[in-house]
C-alpha atoms as a PDB file:
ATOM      1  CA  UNK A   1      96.339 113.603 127.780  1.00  0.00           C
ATOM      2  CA  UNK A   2      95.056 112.461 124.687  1.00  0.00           C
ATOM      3  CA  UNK A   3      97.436 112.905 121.778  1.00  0.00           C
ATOM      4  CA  UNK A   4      97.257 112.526 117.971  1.00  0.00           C
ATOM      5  CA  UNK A   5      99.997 111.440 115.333  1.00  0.00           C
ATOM      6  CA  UNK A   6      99.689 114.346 113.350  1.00  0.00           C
ATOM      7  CA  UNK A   7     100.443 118.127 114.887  1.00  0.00           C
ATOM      8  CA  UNK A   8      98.026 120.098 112.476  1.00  0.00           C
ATOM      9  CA  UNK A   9      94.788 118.989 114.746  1.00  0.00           C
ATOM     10  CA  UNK A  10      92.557 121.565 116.039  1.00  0.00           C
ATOM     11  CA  UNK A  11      91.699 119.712 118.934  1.00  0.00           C
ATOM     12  CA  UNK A  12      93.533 119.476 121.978  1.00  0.00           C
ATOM     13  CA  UNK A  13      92.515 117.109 124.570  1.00  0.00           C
ATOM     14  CA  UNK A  14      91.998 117.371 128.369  1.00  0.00           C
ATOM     15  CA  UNK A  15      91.739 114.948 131.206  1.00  0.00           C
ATOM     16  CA  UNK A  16      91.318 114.551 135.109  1.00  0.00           C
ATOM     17  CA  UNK A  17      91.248 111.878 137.439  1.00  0.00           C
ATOM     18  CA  UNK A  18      91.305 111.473 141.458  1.00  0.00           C
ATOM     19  CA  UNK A  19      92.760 108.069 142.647  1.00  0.00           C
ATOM     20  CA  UNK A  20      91.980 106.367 146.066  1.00  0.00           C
ATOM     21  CA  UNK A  21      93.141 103.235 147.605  1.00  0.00           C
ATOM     22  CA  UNK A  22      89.709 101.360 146.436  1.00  0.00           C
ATOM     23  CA  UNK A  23      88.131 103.579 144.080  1.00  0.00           C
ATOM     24  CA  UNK A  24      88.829 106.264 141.002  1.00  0.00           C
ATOM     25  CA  UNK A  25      87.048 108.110 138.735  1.00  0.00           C
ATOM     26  CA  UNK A  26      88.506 110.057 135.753  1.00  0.00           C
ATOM     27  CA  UNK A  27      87.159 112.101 133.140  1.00  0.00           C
ATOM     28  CA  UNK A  28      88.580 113.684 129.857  1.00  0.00           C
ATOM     29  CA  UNK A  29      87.373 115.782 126.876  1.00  0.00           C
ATOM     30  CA  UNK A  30      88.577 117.330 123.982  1.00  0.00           C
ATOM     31  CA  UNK A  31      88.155 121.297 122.989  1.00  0.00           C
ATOM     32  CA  UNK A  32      87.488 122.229 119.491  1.00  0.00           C
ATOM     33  CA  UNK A  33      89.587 125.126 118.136  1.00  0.00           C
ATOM     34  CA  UNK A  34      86.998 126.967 115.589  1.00  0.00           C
ATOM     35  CA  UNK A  35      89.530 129.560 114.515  1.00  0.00           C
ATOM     36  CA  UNK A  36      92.458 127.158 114.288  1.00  0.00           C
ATOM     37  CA  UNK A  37      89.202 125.234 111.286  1.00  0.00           C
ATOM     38  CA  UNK A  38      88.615 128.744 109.715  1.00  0.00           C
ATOM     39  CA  UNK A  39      92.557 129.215 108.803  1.00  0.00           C
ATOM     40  CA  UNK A  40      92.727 125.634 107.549  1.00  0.00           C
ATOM     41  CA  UNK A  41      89.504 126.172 105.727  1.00  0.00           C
ATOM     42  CA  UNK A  42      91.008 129.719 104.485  1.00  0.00           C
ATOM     43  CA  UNK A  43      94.076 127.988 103.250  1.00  0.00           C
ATOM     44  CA  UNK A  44      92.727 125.398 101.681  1.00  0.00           C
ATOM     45  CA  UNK A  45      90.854 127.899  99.203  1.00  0.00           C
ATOM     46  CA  UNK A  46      93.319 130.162  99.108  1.00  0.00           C
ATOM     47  CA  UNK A  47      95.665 126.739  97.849  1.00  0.00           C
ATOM     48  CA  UNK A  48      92.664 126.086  95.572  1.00  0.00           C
ATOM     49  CA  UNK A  49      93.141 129.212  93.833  1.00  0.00           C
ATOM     50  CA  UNK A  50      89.534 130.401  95.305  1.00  0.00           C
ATOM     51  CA  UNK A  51      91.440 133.826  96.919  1.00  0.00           C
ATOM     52  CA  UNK A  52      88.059 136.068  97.740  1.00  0.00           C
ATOM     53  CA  UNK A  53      86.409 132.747  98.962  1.00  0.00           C
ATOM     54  CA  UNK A  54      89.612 132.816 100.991  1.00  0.00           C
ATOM     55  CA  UNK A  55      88.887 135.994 102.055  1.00  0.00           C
ATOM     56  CA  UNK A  56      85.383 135.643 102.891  1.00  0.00           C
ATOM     57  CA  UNK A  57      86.068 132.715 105.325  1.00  0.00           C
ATOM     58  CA  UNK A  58      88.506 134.496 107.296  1.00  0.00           C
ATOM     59  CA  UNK A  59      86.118 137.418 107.352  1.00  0.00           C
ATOM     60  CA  UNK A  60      83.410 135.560 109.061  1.00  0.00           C
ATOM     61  CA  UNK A  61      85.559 136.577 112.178  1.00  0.00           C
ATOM     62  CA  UNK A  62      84.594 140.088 113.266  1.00  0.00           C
ATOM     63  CA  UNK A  63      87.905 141.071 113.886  1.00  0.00           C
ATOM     64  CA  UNK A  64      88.978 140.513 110.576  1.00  0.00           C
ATOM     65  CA  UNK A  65      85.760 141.747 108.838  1.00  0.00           C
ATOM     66  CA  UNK A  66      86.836 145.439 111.142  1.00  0.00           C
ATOM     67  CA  UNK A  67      90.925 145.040 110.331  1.00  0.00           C
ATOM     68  CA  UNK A  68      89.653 144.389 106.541  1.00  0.00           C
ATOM     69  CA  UNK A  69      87.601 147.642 107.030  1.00  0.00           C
ATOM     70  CA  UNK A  70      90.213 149.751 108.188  1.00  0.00           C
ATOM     71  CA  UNK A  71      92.240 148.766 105.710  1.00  0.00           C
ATOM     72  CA  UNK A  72      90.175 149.748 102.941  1.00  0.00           C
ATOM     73  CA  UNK A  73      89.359 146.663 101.766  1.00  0.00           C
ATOM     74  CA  UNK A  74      85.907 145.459 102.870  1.00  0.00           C
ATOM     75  CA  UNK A  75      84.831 142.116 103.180  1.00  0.00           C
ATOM     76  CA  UNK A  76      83.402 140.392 100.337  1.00  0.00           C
ATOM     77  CA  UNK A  77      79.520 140.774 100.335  1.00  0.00           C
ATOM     78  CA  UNK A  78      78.101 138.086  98.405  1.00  0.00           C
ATOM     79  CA  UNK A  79      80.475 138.097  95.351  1.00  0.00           C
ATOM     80  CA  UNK A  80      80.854 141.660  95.233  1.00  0.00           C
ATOM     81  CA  UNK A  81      84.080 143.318  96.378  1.00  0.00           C
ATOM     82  CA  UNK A  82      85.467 146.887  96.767  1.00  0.00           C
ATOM     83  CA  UNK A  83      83.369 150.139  96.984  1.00  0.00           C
ATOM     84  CA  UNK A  84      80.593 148.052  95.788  1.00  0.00           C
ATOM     85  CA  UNK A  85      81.039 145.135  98.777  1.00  0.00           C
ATOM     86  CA  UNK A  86      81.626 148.871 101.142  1.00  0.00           C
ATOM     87  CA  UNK A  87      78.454 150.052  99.820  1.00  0.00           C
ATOM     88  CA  UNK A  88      76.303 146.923 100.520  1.00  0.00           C
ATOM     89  CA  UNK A  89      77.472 145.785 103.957  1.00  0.00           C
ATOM     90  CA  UNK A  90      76.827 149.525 104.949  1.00  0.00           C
ATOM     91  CA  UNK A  91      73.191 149.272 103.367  1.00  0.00           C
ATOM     92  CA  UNK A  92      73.120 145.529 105.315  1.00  0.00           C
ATOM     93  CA  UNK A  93      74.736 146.067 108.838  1.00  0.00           C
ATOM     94  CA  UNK A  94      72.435 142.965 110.436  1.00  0.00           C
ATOM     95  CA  UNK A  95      74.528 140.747 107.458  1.00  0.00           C
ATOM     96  CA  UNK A  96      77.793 141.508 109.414  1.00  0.00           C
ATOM     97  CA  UNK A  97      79.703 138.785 111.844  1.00  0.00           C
ATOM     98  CA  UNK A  98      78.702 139.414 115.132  1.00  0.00           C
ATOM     99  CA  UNK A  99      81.521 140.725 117.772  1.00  0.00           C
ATOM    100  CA  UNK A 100      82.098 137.136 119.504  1.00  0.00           C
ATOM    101  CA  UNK A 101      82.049 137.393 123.670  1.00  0.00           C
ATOM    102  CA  UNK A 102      84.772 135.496 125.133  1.00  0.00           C
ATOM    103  CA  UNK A 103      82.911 131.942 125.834  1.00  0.00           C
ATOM    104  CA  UNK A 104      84.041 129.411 128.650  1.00  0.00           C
ATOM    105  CA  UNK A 105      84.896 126.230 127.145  1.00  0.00           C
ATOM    106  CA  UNK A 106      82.724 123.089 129.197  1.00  0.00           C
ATOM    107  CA  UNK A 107      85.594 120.981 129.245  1.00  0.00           C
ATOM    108  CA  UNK A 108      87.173 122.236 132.708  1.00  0.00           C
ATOM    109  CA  UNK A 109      83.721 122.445 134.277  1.00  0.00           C
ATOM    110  CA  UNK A 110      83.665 118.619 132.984  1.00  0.00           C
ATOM    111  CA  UNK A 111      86.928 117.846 135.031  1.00  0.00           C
ATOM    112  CA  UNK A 112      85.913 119.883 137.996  1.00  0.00           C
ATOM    113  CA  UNK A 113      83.095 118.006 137.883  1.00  0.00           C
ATOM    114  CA  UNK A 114      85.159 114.703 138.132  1.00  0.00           C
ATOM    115  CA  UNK A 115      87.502 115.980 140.690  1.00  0.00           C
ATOM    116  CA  UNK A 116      84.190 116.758 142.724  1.00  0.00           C
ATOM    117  CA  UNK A 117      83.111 113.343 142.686  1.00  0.00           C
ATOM    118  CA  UNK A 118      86.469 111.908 143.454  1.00  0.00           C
ATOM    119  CA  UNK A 119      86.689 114.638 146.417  1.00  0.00           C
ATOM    120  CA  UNK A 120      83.080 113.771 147.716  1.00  0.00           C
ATOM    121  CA  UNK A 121      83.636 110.138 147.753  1.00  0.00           C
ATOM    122  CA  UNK A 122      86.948 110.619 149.558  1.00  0.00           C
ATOM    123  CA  UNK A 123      84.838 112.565 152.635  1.00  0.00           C
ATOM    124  CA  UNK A 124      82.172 110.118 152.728  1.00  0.00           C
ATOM    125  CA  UNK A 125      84.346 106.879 152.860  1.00  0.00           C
ATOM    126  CA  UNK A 126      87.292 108.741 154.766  1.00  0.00           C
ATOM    127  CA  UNK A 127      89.599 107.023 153.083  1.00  0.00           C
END
């Protein structure tokens, strides 16, 4: 497991391996957290004193942009905020974040991958 000096990564790393008595293979990865970067990112403006720039980053998450909706207060849209921001995104729905499916990280089919190998080898050579 790969590990970092520093807790406030938004990486985490992965790793496999299969061990015989003559050969091994290992494999290992690391998976990107992209909402973990857009709070850091949000943060960092907010710290910067850049609050609707703050705002807009988080929004580019569709859950937020909806939450920010029903809260009454949209998204920013381009500079503009309030009723006027309301006004525009409902007069440019296609400028919206799209609603995100769930996606399958590659880095497990990378080990399973690995552990395949190390399994197939195993069978052929019998060891």
């Amino acid at each position: 497991m790969m590990s970092g000096g520093n807790n406030d990564l938004c990486t985490t790393g992965t790793s496999g391996a299969v061990q015989t008595q003559i050969l091994g293979v290992s494999t290992g990865g690391t998976v990107r957290d992209m909402n973990c970067e857009r709070l850091k990112l949000s943060k960092t403006l907010f710290d910067m004193g850049m609050k609707v720039a703050a705002v807009a980053t988080m929004c580019q998450d569709r859950r937020v942009f909806d939450a920010m909706m029903q809260a009454g207060t949209p998204c920013p849209f381009e500079g503009k905020i309030g009723e006027v921001a309301r006004d525009l995104w409902a007069e440019n729905p296609e400028k919206m974040p799209k609603l995100e499916e769930a996606k399958k990280d590659d880095t497990y089919k990378k080990m399973g991958f690995g552990a395949l190998l190390g399994a197939a080898i195993y069978k052929l050579f019998g060891f």
